[in-house]
Protein backbone atom coordinates (compact mmCIF):
# COMPACT_ATOMS: atom_id res chain seq x y z
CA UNK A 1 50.80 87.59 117.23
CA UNK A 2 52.83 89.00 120.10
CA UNK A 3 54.11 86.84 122.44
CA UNK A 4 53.51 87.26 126.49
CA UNK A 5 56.56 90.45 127.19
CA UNK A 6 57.13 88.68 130.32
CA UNK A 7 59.76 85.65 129.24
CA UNK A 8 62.62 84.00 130.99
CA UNK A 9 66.32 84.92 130.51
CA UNK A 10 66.74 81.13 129.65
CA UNK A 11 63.81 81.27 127.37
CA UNK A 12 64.39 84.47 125.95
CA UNK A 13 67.89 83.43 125.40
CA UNK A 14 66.63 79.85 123.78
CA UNK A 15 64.36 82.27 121.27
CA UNK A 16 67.49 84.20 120.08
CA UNK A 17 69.51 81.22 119.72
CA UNK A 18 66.68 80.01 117.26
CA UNK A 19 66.58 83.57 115.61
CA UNK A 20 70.54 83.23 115.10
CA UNK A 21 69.73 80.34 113.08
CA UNK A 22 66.67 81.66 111.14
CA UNK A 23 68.79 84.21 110.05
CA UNK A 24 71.55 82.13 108.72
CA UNK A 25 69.02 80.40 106.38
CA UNK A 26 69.00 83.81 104.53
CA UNK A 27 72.43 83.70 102.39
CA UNK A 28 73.73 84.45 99.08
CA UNK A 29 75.47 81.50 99.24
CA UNK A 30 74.32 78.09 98.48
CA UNK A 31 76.43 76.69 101.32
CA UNK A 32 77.41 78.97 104.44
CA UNK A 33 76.12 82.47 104.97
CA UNK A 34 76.43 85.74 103.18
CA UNK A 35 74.55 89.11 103.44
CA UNK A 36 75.88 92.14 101.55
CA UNK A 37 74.38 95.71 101.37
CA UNK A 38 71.97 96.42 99.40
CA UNK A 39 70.91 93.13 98.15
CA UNK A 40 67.68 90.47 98.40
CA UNK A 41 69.33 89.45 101.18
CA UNK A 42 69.49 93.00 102.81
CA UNK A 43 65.78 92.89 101.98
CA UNK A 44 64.88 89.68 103.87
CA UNK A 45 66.94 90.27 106.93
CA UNK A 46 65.44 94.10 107.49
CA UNK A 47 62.19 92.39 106.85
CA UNK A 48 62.01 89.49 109.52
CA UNK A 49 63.89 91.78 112.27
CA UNK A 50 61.32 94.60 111.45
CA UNK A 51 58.81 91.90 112.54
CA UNK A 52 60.80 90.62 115.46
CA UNK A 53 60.19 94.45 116.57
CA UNK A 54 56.48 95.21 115.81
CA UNK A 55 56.24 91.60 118.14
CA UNK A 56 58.31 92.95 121.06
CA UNK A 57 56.42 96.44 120.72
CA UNK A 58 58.42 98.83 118.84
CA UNK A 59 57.79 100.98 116.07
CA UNK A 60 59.78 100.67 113.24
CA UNK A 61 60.90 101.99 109.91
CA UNK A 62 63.85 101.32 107.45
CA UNK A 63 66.31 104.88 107.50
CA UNK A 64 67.84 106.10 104.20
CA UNK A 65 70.64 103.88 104.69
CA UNK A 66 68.37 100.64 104.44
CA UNK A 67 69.16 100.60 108.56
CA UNK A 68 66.68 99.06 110.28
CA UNK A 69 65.06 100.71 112.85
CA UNK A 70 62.58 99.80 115.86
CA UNK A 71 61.57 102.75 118.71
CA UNK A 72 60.31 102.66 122.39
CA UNK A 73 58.97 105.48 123.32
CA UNK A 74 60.00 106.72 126.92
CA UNK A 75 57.17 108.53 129.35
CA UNK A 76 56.76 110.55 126.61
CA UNK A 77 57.06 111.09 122.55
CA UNK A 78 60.07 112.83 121.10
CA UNK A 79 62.55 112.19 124.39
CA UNK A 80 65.93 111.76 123.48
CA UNK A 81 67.34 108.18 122.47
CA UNK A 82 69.58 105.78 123.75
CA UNK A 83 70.27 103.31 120.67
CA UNK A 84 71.12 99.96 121.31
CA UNK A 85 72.68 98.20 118.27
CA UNK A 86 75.22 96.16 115.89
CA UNK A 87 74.96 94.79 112.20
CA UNK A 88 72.81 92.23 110.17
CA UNK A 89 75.12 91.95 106.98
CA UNK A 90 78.13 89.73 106.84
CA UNK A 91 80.88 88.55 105.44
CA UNK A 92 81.10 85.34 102.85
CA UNK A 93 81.09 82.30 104.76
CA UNK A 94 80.51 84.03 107.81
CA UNK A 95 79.13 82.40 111.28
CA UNK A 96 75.63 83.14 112.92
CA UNK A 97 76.38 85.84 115.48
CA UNK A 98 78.78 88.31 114.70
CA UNK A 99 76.66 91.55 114.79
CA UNK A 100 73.50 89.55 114.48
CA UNK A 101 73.61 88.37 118.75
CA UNK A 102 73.76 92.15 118.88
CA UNK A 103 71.15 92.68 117.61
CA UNK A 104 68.49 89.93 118.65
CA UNK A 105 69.71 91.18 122.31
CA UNK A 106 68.79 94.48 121.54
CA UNK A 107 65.20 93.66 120.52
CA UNK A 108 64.74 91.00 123.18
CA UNK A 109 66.07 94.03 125.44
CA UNK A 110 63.48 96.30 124.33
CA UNK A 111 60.66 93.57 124.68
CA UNK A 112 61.67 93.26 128.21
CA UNK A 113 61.43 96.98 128.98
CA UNK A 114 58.55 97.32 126.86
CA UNK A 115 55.68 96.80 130.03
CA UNK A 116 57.88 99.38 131.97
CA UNK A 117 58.64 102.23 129.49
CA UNK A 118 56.26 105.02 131.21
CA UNK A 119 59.34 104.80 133.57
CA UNK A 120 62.06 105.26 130.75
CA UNK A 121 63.65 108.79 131.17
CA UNK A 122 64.42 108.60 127.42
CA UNK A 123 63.37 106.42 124.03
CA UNK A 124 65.13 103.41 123.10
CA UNK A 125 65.43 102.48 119.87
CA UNK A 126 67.00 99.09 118.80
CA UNK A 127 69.18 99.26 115.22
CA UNK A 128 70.06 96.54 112.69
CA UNK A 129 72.96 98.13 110.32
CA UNK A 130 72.67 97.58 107.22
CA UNK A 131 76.26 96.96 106.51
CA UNK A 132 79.16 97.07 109.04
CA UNK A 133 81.47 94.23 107.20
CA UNK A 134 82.06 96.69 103.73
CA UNK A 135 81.61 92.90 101.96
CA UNK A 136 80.07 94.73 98.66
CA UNK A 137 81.93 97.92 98.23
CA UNK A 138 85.35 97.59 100.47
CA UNK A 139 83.74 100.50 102.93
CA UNK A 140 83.27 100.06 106.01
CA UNK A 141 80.55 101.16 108.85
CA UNK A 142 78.01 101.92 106.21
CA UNK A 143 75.00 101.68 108.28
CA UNK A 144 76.81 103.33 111.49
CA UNK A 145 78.35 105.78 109.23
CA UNK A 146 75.34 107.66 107.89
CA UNK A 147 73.57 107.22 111.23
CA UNK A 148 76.42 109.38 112.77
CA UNK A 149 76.61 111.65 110.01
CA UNK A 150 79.88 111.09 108.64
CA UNK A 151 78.85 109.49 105.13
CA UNK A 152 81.70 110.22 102.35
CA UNK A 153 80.15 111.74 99.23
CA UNK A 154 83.17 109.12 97.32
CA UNK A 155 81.89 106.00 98.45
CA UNK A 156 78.56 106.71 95.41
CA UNK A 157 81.70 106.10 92.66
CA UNK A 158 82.37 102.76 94.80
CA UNK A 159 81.61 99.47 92.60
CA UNK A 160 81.25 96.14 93.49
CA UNK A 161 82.14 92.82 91.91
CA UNK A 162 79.67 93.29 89.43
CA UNK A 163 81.02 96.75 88.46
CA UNK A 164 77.43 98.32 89.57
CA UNK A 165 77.84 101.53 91.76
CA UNK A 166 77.13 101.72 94.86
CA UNK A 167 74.68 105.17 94.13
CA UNK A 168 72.89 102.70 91.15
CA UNK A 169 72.75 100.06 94.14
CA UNK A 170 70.41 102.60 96.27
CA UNK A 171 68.45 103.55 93.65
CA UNK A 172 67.79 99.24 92.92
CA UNK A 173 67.17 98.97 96.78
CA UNK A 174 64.45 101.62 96.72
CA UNK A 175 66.21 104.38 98.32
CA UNK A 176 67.48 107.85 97.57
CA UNK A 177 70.80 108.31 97.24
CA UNK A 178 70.01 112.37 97.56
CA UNK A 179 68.33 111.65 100.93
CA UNK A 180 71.39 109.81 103.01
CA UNK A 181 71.72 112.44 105.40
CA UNK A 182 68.19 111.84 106.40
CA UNK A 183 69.41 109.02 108.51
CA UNK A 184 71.80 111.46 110.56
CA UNK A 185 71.56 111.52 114.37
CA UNK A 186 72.03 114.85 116.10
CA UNK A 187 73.75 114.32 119.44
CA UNK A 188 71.33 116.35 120.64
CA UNK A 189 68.77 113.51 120.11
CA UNK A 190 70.78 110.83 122.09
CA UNK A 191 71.67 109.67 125.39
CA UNK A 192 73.91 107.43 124.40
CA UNK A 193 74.88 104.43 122.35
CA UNK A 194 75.42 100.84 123.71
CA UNK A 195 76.09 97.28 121.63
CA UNK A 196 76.64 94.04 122.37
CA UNK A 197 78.65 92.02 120.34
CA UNK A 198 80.54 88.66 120.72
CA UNK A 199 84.23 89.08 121.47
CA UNK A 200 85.59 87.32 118.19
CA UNK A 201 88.87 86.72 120.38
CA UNK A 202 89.75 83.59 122.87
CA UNK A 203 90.39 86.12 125.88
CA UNK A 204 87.09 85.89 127.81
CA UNK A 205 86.86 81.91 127.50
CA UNK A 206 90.36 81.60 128.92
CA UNK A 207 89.79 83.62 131.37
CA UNK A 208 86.33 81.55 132.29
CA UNK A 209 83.94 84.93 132.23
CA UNK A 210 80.87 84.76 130.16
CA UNK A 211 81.27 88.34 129.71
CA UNK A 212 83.27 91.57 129.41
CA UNK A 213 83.54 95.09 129.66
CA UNK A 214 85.19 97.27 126.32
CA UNK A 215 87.58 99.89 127.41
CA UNK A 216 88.50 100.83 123.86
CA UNK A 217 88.05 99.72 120.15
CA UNK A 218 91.16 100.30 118.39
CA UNK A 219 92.29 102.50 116.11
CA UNK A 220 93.58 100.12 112.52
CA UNK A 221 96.45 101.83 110.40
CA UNK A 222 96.59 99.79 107.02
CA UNK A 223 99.36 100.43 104.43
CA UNK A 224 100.13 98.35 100.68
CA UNK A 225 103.60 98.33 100.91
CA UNK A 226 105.27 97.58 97.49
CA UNK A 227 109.25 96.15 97.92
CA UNK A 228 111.00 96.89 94.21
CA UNK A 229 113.85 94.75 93.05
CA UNK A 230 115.32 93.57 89.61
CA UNK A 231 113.40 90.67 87.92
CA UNK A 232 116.18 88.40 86.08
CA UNK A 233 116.25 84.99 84.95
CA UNK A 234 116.59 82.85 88.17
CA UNK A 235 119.07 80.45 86.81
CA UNK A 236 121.54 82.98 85.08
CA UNK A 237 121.92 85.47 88.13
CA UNK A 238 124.21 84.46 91.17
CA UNK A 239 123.09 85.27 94.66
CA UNK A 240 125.61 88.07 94.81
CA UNK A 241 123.74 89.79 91.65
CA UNK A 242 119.90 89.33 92.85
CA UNK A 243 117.91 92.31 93.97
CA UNK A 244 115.04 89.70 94.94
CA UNK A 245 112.16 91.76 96.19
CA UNK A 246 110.62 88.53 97.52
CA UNK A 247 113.68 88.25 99.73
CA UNK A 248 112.89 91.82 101.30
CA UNK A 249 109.08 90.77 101.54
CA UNK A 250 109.78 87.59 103.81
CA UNK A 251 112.24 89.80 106.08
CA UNK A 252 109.47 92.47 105.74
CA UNK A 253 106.82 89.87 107.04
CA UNK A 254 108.90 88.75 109.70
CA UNK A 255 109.59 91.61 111.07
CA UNK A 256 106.39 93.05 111.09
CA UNK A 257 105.48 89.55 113.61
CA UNK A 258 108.31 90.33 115.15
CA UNK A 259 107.66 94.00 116.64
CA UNK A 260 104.42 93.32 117.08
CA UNK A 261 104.99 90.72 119.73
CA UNK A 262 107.62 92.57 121.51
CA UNK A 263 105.26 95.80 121.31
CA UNK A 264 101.91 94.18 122.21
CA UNK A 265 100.15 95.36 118.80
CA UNK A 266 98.59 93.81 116.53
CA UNK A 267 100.68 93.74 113.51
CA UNK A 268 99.70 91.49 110.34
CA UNK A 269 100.54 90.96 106.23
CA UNK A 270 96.94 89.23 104.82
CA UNK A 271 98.34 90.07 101.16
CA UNK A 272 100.98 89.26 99.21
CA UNK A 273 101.34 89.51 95.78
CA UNK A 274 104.90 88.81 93.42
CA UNK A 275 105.71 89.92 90.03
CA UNK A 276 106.31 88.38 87.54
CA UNK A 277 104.99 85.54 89.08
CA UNK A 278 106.99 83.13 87.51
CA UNK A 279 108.88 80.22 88.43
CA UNK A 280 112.01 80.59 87.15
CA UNK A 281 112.64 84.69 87.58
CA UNK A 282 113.61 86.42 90.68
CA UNK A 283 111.19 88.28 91.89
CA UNK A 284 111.19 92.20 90.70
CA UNK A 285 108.20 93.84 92.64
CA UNK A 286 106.07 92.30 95.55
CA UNK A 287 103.31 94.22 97.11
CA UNK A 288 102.33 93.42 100.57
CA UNK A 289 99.45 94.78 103.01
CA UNK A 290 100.10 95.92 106.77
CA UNK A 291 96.80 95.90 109.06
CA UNK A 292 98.36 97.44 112.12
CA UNK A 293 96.47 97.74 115.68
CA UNK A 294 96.71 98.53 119.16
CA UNK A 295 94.90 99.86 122.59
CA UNK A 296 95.91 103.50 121.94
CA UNK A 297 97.51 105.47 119.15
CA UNK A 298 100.62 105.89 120.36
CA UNK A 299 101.67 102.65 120.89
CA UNK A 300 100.28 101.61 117.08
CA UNK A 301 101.86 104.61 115.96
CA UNK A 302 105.17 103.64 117.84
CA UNK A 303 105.06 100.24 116.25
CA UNK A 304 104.57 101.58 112.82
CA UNK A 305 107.85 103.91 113.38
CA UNK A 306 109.78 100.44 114.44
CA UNK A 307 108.93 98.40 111.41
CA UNK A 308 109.27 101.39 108.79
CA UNK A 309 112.73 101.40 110.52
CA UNK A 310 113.56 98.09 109.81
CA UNK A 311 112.39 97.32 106.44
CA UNK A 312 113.55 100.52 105.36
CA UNK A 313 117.27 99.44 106.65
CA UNK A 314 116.97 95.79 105.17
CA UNK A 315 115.93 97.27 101.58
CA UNK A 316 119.03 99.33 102.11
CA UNK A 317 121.36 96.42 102.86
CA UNK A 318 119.69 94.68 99.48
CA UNK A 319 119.59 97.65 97.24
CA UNK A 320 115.97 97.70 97.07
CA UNK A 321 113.55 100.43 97.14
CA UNK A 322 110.56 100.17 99.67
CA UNK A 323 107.14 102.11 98.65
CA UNK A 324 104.41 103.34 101.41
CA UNK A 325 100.70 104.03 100.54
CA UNK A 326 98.76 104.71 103.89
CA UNK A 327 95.31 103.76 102.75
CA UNK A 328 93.27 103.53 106.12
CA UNK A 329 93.86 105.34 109.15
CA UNK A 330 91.04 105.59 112.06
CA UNK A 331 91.65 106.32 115.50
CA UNK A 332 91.22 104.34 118.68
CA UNK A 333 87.94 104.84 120.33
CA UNK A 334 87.37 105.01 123.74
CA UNK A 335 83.99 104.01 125.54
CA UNK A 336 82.51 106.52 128.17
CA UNK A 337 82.86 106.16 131.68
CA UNK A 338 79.30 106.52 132.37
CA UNK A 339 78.14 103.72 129.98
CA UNK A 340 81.32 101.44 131.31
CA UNK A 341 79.61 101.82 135.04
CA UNK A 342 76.17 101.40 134.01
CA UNK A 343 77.34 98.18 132.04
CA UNK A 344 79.27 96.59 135.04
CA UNK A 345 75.94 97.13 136.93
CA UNK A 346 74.82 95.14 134.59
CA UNK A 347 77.36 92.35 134.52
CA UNK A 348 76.83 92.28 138.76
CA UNK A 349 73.34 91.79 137.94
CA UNK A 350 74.42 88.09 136.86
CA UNK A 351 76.68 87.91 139.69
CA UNK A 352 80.04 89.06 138.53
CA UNK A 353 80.95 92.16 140.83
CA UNK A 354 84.57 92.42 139.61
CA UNK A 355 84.20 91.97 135.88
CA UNK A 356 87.04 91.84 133.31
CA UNK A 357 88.33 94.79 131.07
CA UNK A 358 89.71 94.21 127.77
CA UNK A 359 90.21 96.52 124.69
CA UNK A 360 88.82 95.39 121.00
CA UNK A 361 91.46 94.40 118.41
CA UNK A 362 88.39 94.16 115.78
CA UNK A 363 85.91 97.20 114.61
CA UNK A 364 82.67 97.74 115.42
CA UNK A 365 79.65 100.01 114.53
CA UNK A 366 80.63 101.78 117.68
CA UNK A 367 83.46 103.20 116.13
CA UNK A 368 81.36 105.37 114.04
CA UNK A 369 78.82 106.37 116.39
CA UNK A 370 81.07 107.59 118.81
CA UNK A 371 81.74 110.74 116.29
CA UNK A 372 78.08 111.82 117.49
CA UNK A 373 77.07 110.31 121.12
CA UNK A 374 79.16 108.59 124.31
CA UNK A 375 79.72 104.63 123.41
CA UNK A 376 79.46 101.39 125.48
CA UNK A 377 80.05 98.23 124.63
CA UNK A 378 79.38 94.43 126.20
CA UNK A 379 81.37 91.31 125.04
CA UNK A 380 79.89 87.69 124.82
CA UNK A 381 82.31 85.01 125.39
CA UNK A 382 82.82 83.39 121.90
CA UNK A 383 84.13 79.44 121.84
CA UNK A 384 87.83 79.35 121.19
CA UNK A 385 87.85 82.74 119.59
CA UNK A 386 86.93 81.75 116.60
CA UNK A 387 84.51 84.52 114.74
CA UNK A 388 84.35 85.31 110.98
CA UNK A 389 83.93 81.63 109.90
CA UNK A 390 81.20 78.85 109.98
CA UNK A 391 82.49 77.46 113.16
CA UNK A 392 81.67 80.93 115.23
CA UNK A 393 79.73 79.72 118.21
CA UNK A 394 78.21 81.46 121.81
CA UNK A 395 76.76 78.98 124.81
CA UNK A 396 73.15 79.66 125.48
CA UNK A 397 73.60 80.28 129.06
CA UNK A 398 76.16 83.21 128.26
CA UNK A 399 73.12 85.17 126.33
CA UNK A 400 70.61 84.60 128.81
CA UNK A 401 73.73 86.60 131.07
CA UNK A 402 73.82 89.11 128.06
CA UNK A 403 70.54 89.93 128.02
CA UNK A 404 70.25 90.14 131.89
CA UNK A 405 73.24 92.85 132.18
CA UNK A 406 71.93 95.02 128.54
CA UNK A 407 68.57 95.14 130.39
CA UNK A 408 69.91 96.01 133.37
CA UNK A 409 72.19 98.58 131.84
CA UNK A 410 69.19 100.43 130.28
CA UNK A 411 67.98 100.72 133.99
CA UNK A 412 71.13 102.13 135.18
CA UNK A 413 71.63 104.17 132.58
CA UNK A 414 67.95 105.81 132.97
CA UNK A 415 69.20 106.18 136.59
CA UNK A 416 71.66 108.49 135.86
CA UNK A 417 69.73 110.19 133.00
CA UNK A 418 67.75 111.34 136.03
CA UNK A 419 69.93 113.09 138.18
């Protein structure tokens, strides 16, 4: 039964607080939380947020993607759309509101315009990707992806843990591989794209703002980089005979920490692997990984340039050979103007006239729709930063604020739309 449309930013905030947690009892994991793509989990989660939208008035369908999808019609069928979303699935051992806040705002959003939408210029619909995290099959922006369009035909070869492809995985789901670009967007058919997502960084909190503004999403470069040496017995080689490849790794790894503080990019080594692996043998071969961000190209590209430069000149000085695989490159992303301003009107709607900028060091779903329609995005204060792990945690009051400015966004947005 559906509830009175009329609810209280503190109420409607309490309700998606609850929601948060409903949808953290849904996990593949016996402790802590984990939603893939494509999975019974998948199914549950489309499931109780397609109900969350018949109850705040929407219409709703799953896409070919396995995106779920909820519409509000404007002052009349077949208007163009402005999409609010973010992302359902999750990585293992995740916390409650990465993507998911996003995307209880969104419906709560459209509940709240739902008694006014004669006076909408344009349809909203709200969004639940189906997968953003690429937990399953290493890909990223599924969901987002094939919404904009820009689905790769070599992610159906993709397997998971299980070895099952990711094409059988559709066809298990209930869906048609054959019929993916049947959840493609025209930009044509939108206005615009907006998400709200919390900030998964300790910038907002320290700065005592509830809320921010995205300039930019950046671009991630990520490279294996594989550091070749001579394995010999550790106890029978001097110092002055080792080509230790572990010994150009560490430099490598400090290095990278190094330029990226003096450069103001976001450089890190998650992986490190050494062969032979054994105790007493210097090590012959370690591969490494390089995740490498910043607020514009340039200055990641610059960065890059730097450390190639220096662990290029240390294997020199060690007579060791250094190996580069670029295997992810994406560009920074840049939100629109026009969706910035209509967010801050949204933000002064809670009271902050002046609020704070700051660019995204993670990905989001906004990424990919940017290839077809302007982006906007609004970030939620997150307690000490912390995001991607069980202890991930928003204050109540700062999503009643959230929902305040996205509603109010939507209004300023279908101001504009006017003109």
């Amino acid at each position: 039964m559906s509830r009175d449309p009329v609810m209280t930013s503190d109420a409607a905030a309490a309700l998606i607080m609850a929601r948060c947690d409903e949808l953290a009892g849904i996990s593949a994991m016996p402790e802590g939380i984990l939603r893939a793509y494509l999975t019974e989990e998948h199914r549950r989660h489309n499931a109780l947020a397609a109900r969350w939208m018949v109850e705040a008035g929407l219409e709703v369908w799953q896409d070919a993607a396995g995106n779920q999808c909820g519409r509000l019609e404007g002052t009349r069928p077949g208007l163009p759309t402005l999409v609010i979303a973010s992302h359902l699935d999750t990585v293992p051992d995740a916390g409650r509101y990465d993507g998911i806040l996003g995307v209880l705002l969104g419906i709560e959003t459209a509940r709240r315009l739902a008694p006014h939408a004669s006076e909408l210029p344009f349809a909203v619909e709200i969004v639940a990707f189906a997968d953003e995290e690429g937990t399953r099959f290493g890909a990223t922006l599924l969901g987002s992806r094939a919404m904009a369009g820009t689905w790769d035909a070599g992610w159906w070869e993709a397997t998971d843990a299980a070895g099952i492809s990711m094409a059988q995985a559709f066809w298990d789901f209930g869906l048609d591989p054959e019929k993916i670009h049947d959840a493609a967007r025209a930009p044509e058919d939108l206005v615009g794209y907006l998400e709200a997502h919390i900030e998964q960084g300790p910038y907002l909190e320290a700065a005592g703002r509830p809320l921010g503004l995205v300039s930019s999403i950046a671009g991630a470069r990520r490279f294996k980089l594989t550091i070749l040496g001579e394995a010999r017995h550790a106890g029978g080689t001097p110092y002055e005979r080792r080509r230790d490849a572990l010994i150009g790794a560490a430099q490598a790894v400090l290095d990278v920490e190094r330029i990226g503080r003096d450069r103001g990019v976001i450089a890190t080594v998650g992986q490190l692997d050494t062969r032979p692996g054994a105790v007493n043998v210097v090590p012959g071969e370690v591969e490494f990984s390089l995740d490498l961000r910043a607020e514009s190209d340039t200055l990641r590209d610059s960065a890059w340039d730097e450390i190639h430069a220096a662990l290029s000149g240390f294997c020199t000085q060690r007579c060791l050979e250094l190996v580069i695989e670029e295997i992810h490159s994406a560009p920074t992303v840049s939100c629109s103007p026009r969706l910035r301003q209509a967010l801050a009107a949204g933000v002064a709607e809670t009271g902050d006239h002046d609020p704070i900028t700051l660019y995204s060091r993670a990905g989001h779903d906004a990424m990919a729709m940017a290839a077809v329609t302007e982006i906007g995005m609004l970030f939620t204060r997150c307690e000490d930063g912390i995001s991607h792990h069980p202890e991930e945690n928003v204050l109540e009051t700062d999503v009643a604020l959230a929902l305040q400015a996205l509603e109010r966004a939507v209004w300023a947005v279908a101001a504009e739309h006017r003109e």
